[in-house]
Protein backbone atom coordinates (compact mmCIF):
# COMPACT_ATOMS: atom_id res chain seq x y z
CA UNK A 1 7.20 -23.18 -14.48
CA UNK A 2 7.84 -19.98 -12.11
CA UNK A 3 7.33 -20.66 -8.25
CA UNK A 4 7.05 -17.63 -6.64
CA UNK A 5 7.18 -16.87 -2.44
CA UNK A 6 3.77 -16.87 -0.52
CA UNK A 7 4.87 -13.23 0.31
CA UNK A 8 5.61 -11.94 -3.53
CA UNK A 9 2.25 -14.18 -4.22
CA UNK A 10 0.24 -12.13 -1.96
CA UNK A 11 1.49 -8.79 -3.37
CA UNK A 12 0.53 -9.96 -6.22
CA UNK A 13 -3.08 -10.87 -6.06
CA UNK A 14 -3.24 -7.98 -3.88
CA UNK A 15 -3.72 -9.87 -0.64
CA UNK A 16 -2.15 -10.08 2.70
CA UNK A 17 0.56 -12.56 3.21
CA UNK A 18 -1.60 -13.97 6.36
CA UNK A 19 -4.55 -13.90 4.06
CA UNK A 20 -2.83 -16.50 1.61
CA UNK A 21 -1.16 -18.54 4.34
CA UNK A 22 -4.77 -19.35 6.02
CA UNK A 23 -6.11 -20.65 2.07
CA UNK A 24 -2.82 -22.41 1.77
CA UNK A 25 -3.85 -24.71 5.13
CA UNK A 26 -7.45 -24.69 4.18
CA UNK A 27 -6.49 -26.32 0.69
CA UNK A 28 -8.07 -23.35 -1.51
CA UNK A 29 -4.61 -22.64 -2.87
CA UNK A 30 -2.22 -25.16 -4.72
CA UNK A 31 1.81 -25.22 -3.20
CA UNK A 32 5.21 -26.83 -4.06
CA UNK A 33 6.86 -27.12 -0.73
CA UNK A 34 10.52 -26.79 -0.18
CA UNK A 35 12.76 -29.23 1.09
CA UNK A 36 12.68 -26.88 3.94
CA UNK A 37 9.16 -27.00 4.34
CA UNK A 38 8.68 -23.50 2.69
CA UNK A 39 5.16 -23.07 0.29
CA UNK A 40 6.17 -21.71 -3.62
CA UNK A 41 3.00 -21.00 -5.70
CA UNK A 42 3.13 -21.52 -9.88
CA UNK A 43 2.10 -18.47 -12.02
CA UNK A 44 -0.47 -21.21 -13.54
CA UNK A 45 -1.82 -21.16 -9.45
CA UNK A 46 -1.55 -16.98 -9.47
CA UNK A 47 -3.66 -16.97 -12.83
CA UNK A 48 -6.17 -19.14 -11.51
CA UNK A 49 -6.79 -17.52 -7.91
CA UNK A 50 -6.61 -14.17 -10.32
CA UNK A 51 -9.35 -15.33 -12.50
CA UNK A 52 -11.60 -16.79 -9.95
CA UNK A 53 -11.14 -13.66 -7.51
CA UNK A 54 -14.81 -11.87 -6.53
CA UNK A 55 -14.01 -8.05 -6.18
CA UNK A 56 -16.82 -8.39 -2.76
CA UNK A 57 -15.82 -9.72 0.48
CA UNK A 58 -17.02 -13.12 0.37
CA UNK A 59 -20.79 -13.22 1.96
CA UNK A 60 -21.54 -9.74 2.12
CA UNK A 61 -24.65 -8.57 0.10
CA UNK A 62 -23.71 -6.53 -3.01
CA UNK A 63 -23.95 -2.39 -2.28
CA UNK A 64 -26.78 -1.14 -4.08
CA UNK A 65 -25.35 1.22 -6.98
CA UNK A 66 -26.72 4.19 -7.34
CA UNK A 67 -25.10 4.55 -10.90
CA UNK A 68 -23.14 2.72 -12.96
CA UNK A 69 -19.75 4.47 -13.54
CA UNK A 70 -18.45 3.21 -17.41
CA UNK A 71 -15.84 5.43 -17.30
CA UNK A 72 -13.54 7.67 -15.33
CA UNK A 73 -10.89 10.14 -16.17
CA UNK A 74 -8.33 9.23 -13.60
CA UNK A 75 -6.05 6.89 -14.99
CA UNK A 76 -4.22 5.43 -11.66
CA UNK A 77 -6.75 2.66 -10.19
CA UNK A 78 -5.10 0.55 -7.01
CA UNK A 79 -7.04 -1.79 -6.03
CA UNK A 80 -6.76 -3.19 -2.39
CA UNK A 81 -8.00 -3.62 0.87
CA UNK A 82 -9.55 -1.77 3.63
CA UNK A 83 -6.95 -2.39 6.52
CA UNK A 84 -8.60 0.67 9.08
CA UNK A 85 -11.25 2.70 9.22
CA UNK A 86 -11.25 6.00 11.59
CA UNK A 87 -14.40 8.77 11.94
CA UNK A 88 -13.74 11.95 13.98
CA UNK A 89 -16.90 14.72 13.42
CA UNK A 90 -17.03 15.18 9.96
CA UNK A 91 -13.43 13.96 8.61
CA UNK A 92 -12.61 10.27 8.49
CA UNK A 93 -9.41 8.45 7.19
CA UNK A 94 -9.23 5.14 5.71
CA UNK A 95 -6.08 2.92 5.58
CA UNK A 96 -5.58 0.98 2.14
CA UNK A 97 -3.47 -2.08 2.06
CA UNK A 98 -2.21 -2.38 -1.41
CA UNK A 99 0.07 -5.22 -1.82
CA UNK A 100 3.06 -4.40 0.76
CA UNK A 101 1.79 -0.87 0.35
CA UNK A 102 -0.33 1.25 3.04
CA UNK A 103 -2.23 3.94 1.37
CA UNK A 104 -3.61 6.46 3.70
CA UNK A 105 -7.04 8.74 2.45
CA UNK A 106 -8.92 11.83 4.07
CA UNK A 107 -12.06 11.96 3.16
CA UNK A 108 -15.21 12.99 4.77
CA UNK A 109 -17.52 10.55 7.49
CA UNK A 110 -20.44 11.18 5.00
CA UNK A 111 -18.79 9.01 2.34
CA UNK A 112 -17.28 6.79 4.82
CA UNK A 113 -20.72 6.09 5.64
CA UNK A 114 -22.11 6.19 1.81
CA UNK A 115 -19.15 3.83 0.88
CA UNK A 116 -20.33 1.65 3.92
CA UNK A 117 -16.68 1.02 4.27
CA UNK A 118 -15.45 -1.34 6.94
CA UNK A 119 -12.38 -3.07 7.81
CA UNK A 120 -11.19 -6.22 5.71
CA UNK A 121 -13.37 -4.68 2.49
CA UNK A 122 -11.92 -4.49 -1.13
CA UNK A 123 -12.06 -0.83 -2.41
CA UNK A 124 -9.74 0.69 -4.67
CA UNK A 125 -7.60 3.88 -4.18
CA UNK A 126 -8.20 6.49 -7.22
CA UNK A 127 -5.41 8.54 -7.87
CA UNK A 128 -5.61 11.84 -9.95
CA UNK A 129 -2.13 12.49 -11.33
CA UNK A 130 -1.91 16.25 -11.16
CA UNK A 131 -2.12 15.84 -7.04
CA UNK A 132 0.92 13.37 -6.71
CA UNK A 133 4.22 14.08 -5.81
CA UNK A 134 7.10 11.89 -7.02
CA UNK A 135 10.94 11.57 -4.82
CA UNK A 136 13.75 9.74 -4.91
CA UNK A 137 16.06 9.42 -2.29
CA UNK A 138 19.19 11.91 -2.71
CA UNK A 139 22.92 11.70 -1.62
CA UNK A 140 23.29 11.78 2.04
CA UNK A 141 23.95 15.58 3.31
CA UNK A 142 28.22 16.19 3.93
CA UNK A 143 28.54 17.12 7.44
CA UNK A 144 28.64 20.89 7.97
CA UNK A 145 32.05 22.43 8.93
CA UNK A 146 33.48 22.50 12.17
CA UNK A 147 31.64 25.56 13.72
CA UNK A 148 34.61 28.20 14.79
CA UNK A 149 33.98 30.43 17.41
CA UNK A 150 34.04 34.57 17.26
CA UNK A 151 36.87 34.28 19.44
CA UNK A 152 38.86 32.13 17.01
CA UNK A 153 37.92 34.49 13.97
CA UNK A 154 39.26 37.65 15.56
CA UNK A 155 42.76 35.69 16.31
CA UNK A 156 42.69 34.50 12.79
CA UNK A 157 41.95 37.94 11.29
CA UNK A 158 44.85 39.76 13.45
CA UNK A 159 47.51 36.88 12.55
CA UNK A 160 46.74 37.21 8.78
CA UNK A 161 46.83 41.09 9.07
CA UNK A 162 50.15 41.22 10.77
């Protein structure tokens, strides 16, 4: 049996880590505890909380669909959690908490207001690959050369041409 951290736990089911702490002390969520005192949670735990997991904020009406998607072309799908929610005219941006992960979206106040997003909602982030970029961290820069004045050039130039 793997115990896992509450932290790697909640990054797991996609969670905050304060999230799980608060069903850990209600009781909703099975621990180990340390000799230190610390909470582990079993992968049979993580599959359980996984399986019983409601996509909805708990208590909030269901949105009326409009449509059923059945299908969509993109193929990355993050689910998460709305963390922030700003409107300015007709641009708004929404703040995704993915596991450890803050996702941040542009999009307009209309579908803000379609989406009847608000903070502490599950949405998920939907990511078409031809508009992300990929990095990796290079070698650090080697410091530039010891700038040498025009002063210092000339001298050089009339030592080396005597």
């Amino acid at each position: 049996m793997t115990l896992m951290t509450v932290r790697a736990a909640a990054a797991r089911l996609g969670v905050g880590y304060s999230t799980l702490k608060q069903w850990i002390h209600q009781g909703r969520v099975r621990t180990t505890q340390t000799a230190g005192g610390h909470h582990r949670i079993s992968d049979a735990e993580l599959d359980r909380l996984m399986a019983h997991r409601e996509p909805a904020a708990a208590g909030r009406a269901p949105v009326p669909v409009r449509g059923t998607l059945v299908s969509l072309s993109a193929r990355n799908h993050l689910p998460g959690y709305v963390e922030e929610v700003r409107t300015d005219g007709i641009l708004g941006q929404v703040r995704l908490r993915i596991g450890d992960h803050l996702l941040t979206a542009v999009i307009t106040a209309d579908a803000i207001r379609e989406l009847e997003l608000a903070r502490g909602d599950d949405a998920v982030a939907i990511i078409k690959s031809t508009e992300v970029m990929i990095a990796r961290p290079g070698p650090a820069p080697s410091p530039a050369p010891p700038h040498r004045s025009a002063s210092n050039r000339r001298a050089s130039t009339r030592r080396q041409t005597r």
